[in-house]
N, C-alpha and C. Protein backbone atom coordinates (compact mmCIF):
# COMPACT_ATOMS: atom_id res chain seq x y z
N UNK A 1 -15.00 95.25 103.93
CA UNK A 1 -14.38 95.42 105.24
C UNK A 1 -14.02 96.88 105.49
N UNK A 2 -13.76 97.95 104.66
CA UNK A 2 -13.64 98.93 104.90
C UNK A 2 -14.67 99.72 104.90
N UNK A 3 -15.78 99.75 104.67
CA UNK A 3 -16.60 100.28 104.23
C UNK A 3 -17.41 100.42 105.85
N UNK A 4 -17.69 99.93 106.60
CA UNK A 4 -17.96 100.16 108.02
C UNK A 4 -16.99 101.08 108.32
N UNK A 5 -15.92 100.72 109.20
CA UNK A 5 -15.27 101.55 109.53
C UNK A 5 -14.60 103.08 109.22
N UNK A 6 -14.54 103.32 107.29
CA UNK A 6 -15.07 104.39 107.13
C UNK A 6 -16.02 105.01 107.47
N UNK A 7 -17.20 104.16 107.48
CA UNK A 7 -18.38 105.23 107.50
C UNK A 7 -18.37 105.43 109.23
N UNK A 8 -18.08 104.85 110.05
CA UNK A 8 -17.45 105.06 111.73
C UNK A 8 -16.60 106.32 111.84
N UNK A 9 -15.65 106.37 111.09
CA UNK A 9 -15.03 107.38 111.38
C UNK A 9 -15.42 108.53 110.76
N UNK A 10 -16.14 108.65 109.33
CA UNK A 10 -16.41 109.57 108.89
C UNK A 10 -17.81 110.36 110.02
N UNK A 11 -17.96 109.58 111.13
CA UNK A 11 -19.29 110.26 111.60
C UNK A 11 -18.45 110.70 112.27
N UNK A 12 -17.53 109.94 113.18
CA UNK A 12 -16.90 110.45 114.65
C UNK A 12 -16.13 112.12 114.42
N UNK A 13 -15.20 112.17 113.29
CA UNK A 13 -14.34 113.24 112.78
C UNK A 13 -14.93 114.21 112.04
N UNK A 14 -16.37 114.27 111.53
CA UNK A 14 -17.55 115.56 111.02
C UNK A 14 -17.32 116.48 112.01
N UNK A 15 -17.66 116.51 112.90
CA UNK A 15 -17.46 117.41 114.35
C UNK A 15 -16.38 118.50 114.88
N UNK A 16 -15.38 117.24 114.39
CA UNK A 16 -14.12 117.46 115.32
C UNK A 16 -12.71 117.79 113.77
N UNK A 17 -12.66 117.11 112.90
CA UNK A 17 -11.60 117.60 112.48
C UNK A 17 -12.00 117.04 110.89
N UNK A 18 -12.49 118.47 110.33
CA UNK A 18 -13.03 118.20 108.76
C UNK A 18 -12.38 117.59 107.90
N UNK A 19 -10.76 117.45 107.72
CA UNK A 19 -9.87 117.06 106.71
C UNK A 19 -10.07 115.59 106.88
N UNK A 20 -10.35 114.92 108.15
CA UNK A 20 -10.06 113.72 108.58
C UNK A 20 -11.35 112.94 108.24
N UNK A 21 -12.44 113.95 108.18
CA UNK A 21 -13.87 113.34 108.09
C UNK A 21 -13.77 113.21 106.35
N UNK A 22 -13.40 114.22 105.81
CA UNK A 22 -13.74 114.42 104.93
C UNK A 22 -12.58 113.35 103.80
N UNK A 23 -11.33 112.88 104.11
CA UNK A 23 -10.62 111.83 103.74
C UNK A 23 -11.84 110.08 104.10
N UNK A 24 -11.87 110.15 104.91
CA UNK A 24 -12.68 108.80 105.37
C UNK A 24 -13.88 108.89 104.88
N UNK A 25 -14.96 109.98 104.61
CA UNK A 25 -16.22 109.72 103.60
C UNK A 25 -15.59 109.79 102.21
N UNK A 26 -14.73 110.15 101.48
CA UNK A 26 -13.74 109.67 100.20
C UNK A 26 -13.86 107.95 100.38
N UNK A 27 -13.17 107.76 101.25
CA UNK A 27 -12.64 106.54 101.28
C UNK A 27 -13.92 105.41 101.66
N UNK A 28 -14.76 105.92 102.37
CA UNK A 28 -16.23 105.40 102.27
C UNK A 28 -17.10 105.43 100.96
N UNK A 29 -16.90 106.22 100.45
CA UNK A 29 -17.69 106.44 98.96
C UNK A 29 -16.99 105.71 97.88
N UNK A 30 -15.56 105.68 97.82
CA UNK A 30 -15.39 104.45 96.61
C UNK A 30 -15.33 103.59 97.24
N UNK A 31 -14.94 103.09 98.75
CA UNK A 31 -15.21 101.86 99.00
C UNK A 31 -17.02 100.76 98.74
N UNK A 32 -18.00 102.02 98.88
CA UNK A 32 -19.20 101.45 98.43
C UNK A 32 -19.38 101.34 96.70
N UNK A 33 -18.63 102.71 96.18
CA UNK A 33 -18.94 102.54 94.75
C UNK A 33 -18.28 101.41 93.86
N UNK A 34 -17.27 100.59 94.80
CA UNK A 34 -16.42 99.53 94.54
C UNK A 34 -17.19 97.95 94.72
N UNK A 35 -18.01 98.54 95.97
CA UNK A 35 -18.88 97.18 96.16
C UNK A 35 -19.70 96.96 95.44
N UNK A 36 -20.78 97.80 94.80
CA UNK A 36 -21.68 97.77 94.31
C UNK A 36 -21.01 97.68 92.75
N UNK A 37 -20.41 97.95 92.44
CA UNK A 37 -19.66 97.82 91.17
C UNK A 37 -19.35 96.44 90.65
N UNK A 38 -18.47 95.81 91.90
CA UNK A 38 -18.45 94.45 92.14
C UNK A 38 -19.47 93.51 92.16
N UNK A 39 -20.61 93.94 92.94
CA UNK A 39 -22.03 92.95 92.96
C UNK A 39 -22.77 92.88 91.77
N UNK A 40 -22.37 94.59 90.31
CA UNK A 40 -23.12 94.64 89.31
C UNK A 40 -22.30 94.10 88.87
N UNK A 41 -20.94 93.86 88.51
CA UNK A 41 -20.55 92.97 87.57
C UNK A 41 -20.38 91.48 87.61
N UNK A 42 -20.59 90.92 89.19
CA UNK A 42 -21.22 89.17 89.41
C UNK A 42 -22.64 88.98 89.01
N UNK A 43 -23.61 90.04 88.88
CA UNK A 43 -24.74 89.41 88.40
C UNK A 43 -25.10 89.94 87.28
N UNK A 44 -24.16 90.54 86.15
CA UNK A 44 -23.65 90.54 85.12
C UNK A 44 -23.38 89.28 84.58
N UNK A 45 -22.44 88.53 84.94
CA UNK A 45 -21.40 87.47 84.64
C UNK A 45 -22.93 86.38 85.07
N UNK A 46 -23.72 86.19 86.38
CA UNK A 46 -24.33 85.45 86.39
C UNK A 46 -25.38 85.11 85.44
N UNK A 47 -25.82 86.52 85.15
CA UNK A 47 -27.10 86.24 84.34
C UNK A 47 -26.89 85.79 83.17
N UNK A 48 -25.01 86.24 82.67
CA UNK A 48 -24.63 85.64 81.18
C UNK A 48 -24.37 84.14 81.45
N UNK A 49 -23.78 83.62 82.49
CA UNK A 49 -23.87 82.12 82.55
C UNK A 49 -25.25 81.30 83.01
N UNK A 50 -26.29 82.04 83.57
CA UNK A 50 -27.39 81.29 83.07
C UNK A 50 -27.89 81.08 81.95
N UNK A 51 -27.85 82.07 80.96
CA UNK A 51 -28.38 82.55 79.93
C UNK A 51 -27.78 81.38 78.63
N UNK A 52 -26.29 81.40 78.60
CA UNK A 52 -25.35 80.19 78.24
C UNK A 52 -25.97 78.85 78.76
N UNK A 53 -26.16 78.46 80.12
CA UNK A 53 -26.69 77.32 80.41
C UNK A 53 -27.90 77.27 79.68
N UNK A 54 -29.42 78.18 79.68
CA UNK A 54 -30.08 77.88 78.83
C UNK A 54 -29.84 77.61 77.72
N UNK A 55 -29.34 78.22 77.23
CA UNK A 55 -28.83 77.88 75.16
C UNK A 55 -28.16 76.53 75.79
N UNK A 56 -27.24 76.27 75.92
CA UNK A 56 -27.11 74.87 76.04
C UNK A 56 -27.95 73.70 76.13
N UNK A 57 -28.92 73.64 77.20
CA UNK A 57 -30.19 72.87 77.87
C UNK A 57 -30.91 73.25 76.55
N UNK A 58 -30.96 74.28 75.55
CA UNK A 58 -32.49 74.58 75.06
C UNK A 58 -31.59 73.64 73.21
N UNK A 59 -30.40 73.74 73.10
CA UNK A 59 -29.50 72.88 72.46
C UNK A 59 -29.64 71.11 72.78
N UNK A 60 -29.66 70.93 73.51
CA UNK A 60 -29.71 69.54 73.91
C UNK A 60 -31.12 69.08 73.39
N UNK A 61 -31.94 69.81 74.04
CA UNK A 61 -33.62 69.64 73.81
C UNK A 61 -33.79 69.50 72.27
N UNK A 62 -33.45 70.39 72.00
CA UNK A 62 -33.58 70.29 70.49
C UNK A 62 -33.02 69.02 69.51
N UNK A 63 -31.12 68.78 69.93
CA UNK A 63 -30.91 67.38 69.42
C UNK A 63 -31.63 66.71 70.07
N UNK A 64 -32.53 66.46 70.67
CA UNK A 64 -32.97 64.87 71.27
C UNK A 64 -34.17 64.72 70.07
N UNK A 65 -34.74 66.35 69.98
CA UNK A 65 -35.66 66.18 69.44
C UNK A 65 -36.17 65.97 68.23
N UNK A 66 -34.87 66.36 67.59
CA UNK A 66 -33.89 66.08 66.35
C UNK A 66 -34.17 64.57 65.60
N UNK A 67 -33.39 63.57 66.92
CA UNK A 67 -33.02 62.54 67.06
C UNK A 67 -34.50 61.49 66.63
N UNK A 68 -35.39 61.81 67.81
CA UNK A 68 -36.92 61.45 67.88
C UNK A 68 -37.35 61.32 66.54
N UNK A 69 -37.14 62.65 65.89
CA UNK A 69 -37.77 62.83 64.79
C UNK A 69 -37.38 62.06 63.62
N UNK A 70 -36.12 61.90 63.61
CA UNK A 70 -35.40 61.19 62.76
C UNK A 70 -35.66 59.73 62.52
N UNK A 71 -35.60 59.51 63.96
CA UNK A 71 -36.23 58.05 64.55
C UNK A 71 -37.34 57.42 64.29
N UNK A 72 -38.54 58.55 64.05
CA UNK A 72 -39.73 57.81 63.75
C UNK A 72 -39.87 57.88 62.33
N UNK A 73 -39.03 58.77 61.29
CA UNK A 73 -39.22 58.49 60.35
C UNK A 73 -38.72 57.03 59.43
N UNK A 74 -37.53 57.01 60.18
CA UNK A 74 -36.94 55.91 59.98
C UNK A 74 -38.08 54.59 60.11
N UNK A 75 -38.79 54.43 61.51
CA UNK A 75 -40.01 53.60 61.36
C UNK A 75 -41.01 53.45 60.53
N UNK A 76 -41.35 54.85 60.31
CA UNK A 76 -42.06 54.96 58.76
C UNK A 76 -42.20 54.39 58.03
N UNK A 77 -40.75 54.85 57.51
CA UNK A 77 -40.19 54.59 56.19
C UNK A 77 -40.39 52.29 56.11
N UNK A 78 -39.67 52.40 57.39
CA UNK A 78 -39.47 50.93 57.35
C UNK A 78 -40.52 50.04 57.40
N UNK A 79 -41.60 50.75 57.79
CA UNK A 79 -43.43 50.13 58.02
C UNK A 79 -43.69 49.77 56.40
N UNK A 80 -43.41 51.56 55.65
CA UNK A 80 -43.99 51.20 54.40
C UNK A 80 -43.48 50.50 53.59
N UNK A 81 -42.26 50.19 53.72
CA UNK A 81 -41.18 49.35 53.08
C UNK A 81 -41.71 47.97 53.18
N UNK A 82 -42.06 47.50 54.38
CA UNK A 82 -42.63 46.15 55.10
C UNK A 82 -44.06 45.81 53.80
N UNK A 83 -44.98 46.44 54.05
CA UNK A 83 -46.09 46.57 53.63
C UNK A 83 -45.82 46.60 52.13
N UNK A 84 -45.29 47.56 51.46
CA UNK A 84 -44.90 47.16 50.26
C UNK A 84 -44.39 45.94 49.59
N UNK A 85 -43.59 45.66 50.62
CA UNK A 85 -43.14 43.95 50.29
C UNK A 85 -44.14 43.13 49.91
N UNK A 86 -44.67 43.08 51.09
CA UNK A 86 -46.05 42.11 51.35
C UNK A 86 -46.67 42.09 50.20
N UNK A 87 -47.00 43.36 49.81
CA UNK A 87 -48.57 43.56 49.01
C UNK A 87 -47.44 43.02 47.47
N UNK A 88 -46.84 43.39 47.45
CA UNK A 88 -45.56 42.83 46.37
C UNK A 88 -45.93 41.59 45.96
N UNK A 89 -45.66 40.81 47.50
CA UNK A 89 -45.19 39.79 47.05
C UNK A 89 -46.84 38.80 46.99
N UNK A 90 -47.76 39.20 47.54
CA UNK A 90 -49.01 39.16 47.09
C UNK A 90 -49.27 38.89 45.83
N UNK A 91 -49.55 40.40 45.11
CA UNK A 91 -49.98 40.66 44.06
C UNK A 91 -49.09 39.75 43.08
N UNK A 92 -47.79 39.72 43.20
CA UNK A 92 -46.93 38.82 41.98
C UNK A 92 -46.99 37.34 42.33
N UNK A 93 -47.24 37.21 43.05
CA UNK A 93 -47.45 35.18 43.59
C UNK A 93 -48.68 34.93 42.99
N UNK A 94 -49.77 35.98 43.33
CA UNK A 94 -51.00 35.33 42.72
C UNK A 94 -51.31 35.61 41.39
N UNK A 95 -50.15 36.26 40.74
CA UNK A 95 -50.32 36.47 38.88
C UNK A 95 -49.37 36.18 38.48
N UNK A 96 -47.97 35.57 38.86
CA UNK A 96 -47.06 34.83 37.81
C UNK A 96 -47.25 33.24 38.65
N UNK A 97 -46.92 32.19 37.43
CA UNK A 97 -46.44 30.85 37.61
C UNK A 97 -45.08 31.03 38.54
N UNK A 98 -45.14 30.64 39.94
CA UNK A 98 -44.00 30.70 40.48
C UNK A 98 -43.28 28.91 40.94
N UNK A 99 -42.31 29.04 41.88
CA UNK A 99 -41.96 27.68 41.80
C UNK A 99 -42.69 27.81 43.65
N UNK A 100 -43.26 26.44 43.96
CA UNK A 100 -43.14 26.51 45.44
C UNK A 100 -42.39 26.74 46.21
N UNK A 101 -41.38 26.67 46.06
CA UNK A 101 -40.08 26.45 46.94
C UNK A 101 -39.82 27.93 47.33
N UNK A 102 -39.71 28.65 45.74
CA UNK A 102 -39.63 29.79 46.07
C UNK A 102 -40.69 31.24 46.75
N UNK A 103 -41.89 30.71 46.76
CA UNK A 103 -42.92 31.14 47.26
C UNK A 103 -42.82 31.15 48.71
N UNK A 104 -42.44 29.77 49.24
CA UNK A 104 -42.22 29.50 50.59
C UNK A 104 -41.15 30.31 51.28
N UNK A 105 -40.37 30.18 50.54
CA UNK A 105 -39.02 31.24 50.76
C UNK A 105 -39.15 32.25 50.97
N UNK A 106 -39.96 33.26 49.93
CA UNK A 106 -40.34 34.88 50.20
C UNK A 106 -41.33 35.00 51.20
N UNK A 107 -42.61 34.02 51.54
CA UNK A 107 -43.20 34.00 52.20
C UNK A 107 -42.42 34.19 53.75
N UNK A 108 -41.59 33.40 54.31
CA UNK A 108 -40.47 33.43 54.89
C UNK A 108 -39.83 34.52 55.32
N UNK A 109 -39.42 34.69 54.26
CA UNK A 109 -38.71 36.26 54.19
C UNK A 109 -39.69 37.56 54.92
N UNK A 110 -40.53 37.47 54.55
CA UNK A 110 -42.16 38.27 54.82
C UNK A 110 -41.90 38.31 56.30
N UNK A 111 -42.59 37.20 56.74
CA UNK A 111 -43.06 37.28 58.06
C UNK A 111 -41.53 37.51 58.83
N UNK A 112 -40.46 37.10 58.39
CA UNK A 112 -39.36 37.37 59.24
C UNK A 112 -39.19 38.95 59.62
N UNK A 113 -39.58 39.63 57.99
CA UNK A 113 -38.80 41.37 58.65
C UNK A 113 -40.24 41.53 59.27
N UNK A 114 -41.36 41.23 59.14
CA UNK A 114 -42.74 42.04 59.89
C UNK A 114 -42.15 41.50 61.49
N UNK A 115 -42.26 40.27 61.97
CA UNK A 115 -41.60 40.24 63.63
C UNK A 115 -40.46 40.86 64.17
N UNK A 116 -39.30 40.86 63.41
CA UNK A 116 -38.54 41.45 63.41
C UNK A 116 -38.67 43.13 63.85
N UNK A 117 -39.77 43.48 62.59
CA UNK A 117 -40.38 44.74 63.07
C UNK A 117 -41.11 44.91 64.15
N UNK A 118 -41.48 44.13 64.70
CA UNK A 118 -42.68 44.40 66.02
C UNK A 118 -41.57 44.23 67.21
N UNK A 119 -40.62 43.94 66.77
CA UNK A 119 -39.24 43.35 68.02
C UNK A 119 -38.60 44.72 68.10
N UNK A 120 -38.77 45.24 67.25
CA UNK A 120 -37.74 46.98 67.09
C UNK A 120 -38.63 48.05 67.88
N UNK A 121 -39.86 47.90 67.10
CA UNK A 121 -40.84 48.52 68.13
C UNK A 121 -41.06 48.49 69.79
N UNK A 122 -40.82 47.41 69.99
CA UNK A 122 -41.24 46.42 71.09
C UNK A 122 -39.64 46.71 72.05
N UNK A 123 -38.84 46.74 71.65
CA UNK A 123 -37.10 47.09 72.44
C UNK A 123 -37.34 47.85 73.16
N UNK A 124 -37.62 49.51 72.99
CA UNK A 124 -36.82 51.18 73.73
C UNK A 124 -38.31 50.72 74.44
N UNK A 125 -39.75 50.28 74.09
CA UNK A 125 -40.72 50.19 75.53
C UNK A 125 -39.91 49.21 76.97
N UNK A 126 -39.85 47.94 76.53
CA UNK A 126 -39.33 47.20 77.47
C UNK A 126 -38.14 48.06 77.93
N UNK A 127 -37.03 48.58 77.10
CA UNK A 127 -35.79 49.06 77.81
C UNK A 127 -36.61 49.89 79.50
N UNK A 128 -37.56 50.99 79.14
CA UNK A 128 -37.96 51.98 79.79
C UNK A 128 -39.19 51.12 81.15
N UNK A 129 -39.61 49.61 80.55
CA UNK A 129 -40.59 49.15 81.42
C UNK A 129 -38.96 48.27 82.44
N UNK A 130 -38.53 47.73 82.33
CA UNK A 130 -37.44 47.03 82.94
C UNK A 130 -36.11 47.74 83.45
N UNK A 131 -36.00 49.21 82.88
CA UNK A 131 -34.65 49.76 83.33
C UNK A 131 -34.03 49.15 83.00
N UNK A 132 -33.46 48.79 81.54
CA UNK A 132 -32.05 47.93 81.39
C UNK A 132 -31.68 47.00 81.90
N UNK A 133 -32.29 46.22 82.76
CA UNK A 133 -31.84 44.99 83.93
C UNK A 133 -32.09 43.92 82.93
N UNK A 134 -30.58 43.19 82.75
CA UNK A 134 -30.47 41.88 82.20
C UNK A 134 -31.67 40.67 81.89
N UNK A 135 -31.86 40.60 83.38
CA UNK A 135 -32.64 39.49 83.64
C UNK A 135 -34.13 39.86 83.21
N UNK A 136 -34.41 41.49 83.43
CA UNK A 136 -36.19 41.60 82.95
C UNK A 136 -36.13 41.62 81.68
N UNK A 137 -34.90 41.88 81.32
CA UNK A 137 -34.93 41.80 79.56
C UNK A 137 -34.70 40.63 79.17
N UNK A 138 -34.09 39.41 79.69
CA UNK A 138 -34.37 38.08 78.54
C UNK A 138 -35.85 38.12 79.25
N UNK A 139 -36.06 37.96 80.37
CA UNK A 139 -37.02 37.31 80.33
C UNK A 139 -38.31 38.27 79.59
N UNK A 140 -38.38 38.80 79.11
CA UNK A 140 -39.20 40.11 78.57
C UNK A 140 -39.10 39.28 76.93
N UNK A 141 -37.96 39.42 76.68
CA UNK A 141 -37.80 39.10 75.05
C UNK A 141 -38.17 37.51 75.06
N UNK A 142 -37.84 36.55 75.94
CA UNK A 142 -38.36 35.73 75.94
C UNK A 142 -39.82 35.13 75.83
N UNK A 143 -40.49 35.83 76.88
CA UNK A 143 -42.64 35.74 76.66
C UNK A 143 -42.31 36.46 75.09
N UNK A 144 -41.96 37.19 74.99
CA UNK A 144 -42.40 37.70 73.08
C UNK A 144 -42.19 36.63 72.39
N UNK A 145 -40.77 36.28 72.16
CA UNK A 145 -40.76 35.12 71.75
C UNK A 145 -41.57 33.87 71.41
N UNK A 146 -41.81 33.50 72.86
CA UNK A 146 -43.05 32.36 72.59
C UNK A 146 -44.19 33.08 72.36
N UNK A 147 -44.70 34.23 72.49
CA UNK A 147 -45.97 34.37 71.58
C UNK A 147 -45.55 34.60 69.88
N UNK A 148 -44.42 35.20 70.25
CA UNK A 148 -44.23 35.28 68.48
C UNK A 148 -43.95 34.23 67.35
N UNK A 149 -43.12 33.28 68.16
CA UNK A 149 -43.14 32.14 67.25
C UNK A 149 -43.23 31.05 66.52
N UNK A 150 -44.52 30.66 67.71
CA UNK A 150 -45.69 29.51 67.03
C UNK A 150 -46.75 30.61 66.38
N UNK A 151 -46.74 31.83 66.61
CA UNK A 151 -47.68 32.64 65.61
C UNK A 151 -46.79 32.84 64.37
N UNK A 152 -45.87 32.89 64.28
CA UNK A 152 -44.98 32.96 63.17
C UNK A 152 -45.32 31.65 62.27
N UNK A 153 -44.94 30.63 63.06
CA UNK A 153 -45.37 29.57 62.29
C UNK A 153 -46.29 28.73 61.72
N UNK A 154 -47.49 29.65 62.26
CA UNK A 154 -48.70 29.42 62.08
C UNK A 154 -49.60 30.50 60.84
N UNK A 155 -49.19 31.19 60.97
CA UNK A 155 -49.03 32.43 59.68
C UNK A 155 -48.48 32.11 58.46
N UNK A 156 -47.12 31.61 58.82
CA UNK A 156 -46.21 31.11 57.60
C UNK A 156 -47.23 29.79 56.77
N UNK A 157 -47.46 28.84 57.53
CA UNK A 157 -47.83 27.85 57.09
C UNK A 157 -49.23 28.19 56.18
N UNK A 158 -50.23 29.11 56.98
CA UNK A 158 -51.16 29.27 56.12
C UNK A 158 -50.69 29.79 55.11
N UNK A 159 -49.83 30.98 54.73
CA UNK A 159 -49.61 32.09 54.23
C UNK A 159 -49.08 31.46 52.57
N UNK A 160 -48.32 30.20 52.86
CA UNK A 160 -47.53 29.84 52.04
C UNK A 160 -48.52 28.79 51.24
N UNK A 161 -49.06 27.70 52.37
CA UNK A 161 -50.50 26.83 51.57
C UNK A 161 -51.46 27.96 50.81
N UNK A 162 -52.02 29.04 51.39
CA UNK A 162 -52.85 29.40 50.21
C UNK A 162 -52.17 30.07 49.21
N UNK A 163 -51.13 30.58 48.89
CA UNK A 163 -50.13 31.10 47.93
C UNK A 163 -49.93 30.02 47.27
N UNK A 164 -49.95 28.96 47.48
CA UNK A 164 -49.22 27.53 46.67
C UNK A 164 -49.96 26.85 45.70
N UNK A 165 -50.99 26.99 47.05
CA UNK A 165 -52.69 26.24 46.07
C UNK A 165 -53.31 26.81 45.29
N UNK A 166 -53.04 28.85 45.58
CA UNK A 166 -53.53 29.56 44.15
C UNK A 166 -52.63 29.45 42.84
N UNK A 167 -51.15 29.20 43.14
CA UNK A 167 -50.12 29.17 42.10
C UNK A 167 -50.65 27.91 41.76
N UNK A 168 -50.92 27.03 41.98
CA UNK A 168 -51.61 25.55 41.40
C UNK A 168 -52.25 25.69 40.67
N UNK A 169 -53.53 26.60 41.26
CA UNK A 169 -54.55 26.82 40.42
C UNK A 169 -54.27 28.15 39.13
N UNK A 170 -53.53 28.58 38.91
CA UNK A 170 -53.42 29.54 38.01
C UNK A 170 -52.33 28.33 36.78
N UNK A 171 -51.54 27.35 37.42
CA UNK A 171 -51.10 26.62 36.90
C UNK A 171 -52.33 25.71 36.11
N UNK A 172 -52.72 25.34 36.91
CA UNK A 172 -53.72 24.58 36.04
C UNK A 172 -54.53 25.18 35.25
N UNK A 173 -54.92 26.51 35.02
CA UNK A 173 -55.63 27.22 34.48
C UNK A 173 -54.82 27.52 33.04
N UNK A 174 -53.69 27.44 32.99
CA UNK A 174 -53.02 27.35 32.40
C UNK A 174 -52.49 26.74 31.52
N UNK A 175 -52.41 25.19 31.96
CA UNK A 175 -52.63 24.27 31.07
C UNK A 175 -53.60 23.96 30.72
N UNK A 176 -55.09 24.36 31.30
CA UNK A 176 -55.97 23.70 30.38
C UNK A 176 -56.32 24.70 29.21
N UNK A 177 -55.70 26.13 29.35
CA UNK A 177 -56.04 26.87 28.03
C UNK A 177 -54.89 26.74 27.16
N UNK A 178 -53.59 25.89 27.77
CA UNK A 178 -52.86 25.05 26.44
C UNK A 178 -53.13 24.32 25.59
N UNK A 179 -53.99 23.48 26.52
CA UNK A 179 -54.81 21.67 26.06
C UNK A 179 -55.79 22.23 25.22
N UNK A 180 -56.68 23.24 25.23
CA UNK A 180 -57.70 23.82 24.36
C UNK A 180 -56.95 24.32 23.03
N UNK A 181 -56.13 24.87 23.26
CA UNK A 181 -55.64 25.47 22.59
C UNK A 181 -55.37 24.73 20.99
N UNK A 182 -54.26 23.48 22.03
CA UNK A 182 -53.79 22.51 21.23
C UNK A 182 -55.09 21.68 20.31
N UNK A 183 -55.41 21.45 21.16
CA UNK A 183 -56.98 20.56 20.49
C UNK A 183 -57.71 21.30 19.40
N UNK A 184 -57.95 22.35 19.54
CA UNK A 184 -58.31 23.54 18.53
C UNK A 184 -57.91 23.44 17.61
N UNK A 185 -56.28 23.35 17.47
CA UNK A 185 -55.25 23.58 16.16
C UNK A 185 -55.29 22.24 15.53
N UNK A 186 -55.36 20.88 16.49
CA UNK A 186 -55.23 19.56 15.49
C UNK A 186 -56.84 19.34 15.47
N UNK A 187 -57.88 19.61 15.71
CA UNK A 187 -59.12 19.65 15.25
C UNK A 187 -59.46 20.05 13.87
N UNK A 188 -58.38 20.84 13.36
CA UNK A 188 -59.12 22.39 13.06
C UNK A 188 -58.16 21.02 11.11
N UNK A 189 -59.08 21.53 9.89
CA UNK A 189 -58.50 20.74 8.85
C UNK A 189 -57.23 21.77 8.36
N UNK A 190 -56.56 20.62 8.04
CA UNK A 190 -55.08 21.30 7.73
C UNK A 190 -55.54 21.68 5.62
């Protein structure tokens, strides 16, 4: 606001009365060297609070990405964990004498964390296909459901009959190289 009217009077009083001109271009000259002083130190201050907002925003980005990362290892980890089971419980069903009951059981166990797993997988898509809305989400988890759990039980059932019928057969394989065995020893002259 001063800075006009200095520079007004400093033209009008050049002419006419030097002390007067020469007070009012003073007073014109720090009044501009005041403004501009002022405008360099707001876009000073601005460029440091953008600069802050980036590091912040470029902070955030990073935990998310953090997070992500963390996240899929965790899936990883939990895939190979899955799979290990399996092949586990594979490999030891079809080379020790087990009991059925308990075969059926781990078998069980099996297919529960693998759906389970495809349900974990299967969550943050639907969250992002439905927007969080109640209703698209039962009904979302619901169609999974019925595809998942006559396939569940249809998996199980095989899974556990041919596990049962090979433990049979390793059973029986078993006793008949007892029965040989035996026959051998009371064959054989004492």
């Amino acid at each position: 606001m001063v800075i006009k009217p200095a520079k007004l009077l400093t033209d009008i009083y050049r002419n006419v009365n030097v002390d007067s001109a020469f007070k009012y271009s003073e007073m014109y000259r720090t009044a501009k060297d005041s403004l501009f002083s002022t405008k360099a130190i707001q876009q000073t201050q601005l460029m440091t609070f953008e600069e802050e907002a980036r590091k912040q925003e470029l902070g955030v980005v990073t935990a998310k990405d953090e997070d992500q990362r963390k996240q899929n290892i965790q899936y990883a980890l939990l895939a190979l964990g899955i799979i290990t089971f399996i092949i586990l419980f594979l490999v030891l069903s079809r080379s020790f004498i087990a009991n059925t009951k308990l075969i059926e059981f781990f078998g069980v166990i099996a297919l529960l964390i693998v759906f389970e797993f495809l349900n974990l997988l299967l969550h943050p898509l639907l969250e992002k296909i439905t927007h969080h809305t109640p209703v698209f989400m039962l009904f979302a988890l619901v169609c999974i459901a019925s595809l998942l759990v006559p396939m569940h039980h249809r998996i199980e059932k095989w899974a556990t009959r041919k596990l049962v019928e090979k433990n049979k057969q390793v059973r029986l394989a078993a006793a008949k190289k007892t029965i040989e065995e035996l026959e051998k020893t009371n064959n054989q002259p004492a």
